[in-house]
C-alpha atoms as a PDB file:
ATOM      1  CA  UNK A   1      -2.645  38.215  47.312  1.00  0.00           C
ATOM      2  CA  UNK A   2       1.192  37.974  47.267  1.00  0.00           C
ATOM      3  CA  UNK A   3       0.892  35.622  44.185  1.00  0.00           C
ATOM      4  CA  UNK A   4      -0.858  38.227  41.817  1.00  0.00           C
ATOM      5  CA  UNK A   5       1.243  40.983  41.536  1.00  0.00           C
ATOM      6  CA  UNK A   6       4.385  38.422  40.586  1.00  0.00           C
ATOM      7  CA  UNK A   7       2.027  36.916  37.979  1.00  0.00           C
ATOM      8  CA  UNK A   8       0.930  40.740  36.546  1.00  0.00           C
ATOM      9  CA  UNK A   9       4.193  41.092  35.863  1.00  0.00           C
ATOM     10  CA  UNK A  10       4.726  38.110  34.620  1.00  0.00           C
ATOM     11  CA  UNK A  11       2.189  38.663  32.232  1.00  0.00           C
ATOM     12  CA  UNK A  12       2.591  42.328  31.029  1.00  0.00           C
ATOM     13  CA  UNK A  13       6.736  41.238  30.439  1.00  0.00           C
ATOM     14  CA  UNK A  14       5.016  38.977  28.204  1.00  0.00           C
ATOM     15  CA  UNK A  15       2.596  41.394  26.470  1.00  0.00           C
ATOM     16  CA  UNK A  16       5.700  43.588  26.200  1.00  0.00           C
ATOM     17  CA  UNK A  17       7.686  40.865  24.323  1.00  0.00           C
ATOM     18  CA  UNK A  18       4.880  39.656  22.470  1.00  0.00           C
ATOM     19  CA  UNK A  19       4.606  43.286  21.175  1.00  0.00           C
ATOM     20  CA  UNK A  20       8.102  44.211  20.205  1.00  0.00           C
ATOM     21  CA  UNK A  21       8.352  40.578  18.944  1.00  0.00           C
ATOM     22  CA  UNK A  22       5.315  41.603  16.712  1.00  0.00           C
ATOM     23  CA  UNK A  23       6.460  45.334  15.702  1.00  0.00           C
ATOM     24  CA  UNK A  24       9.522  43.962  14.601  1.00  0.00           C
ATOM     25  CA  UNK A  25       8.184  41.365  12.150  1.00  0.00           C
ATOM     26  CA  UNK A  26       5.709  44.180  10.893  1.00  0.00           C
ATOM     27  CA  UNK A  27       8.357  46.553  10.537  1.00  0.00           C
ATOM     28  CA  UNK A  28      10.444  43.887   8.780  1.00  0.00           C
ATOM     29  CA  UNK A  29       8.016  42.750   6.335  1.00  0.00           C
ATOM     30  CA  UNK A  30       7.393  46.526   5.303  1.00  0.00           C
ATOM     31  CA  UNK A  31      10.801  47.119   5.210  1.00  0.00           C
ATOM     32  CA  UNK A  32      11.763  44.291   2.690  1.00  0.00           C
ATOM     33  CA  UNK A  33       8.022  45.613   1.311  1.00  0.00           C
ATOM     34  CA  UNK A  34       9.311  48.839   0.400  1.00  0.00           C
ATOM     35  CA  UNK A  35      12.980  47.534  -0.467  1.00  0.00           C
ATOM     36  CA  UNK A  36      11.024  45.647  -3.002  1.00  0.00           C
ATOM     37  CA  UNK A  37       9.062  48.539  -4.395  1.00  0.00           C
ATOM     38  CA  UNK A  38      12.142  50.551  -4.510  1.00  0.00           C
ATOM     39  CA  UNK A  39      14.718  47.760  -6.770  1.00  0.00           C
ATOM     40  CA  UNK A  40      11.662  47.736  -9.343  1.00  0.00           C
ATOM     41  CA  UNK A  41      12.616  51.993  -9.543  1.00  0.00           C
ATOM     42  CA  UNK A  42      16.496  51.485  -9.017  1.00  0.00           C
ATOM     43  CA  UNK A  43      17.227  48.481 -10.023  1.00  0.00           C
ATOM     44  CA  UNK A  44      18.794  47.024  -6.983  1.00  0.00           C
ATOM     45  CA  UNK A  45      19.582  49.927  -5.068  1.00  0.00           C
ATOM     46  CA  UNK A  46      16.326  50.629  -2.654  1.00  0.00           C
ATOM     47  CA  UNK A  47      16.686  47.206  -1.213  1.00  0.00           C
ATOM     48  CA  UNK A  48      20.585  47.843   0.522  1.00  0.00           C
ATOM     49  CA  UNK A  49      19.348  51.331   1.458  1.00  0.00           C
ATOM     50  CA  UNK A  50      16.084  50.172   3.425  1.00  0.00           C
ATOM     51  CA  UNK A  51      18.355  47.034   4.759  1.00  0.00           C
ATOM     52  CA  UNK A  52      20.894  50.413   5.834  1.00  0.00           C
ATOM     53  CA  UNK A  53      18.421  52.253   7.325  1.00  0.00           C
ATOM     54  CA  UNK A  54      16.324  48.852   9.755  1.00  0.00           C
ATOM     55  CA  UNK A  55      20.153  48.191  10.587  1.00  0.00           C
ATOM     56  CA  UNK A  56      20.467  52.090  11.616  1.00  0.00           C
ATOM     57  CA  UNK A  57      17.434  52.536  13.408  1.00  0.00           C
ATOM     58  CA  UNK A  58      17.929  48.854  15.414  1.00  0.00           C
ATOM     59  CA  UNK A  59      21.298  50.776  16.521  1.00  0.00           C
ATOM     60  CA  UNK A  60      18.899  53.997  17.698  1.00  0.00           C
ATOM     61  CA  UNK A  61      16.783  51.300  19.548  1.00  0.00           C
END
């Protein structure tokens, strides 16, 4: 009984991580997604405003 709860939260700090681990890859891969979508219209420019605006919102996080 006393064992359970330690692993539940064992487990669910692990979900948690898991989670955040896999938002940020998502988020990256859209980011240099878009960044990529955005040189072929500015011709360099999109990709060091997207890489501005992941470093930004890390900062918010």
């Amino acid at each position: 009984m006393g064992i359970k709860p330690i692993l539940d939260m064992g487990q669910q700090s692990a979900i948690a991580t898991l989670l955040l681990f896999g938002f940020g890859v998502v988020f990256l891969l859209i980011g240099g997604f878009v960044g990529f979508q955005l040189d072929t219209v500015t011709a360099g420019y999109g990709r060091q405003r997207v890489a501005f605006m992941c470093i930004f919102l890390w900062h918010l996080v």
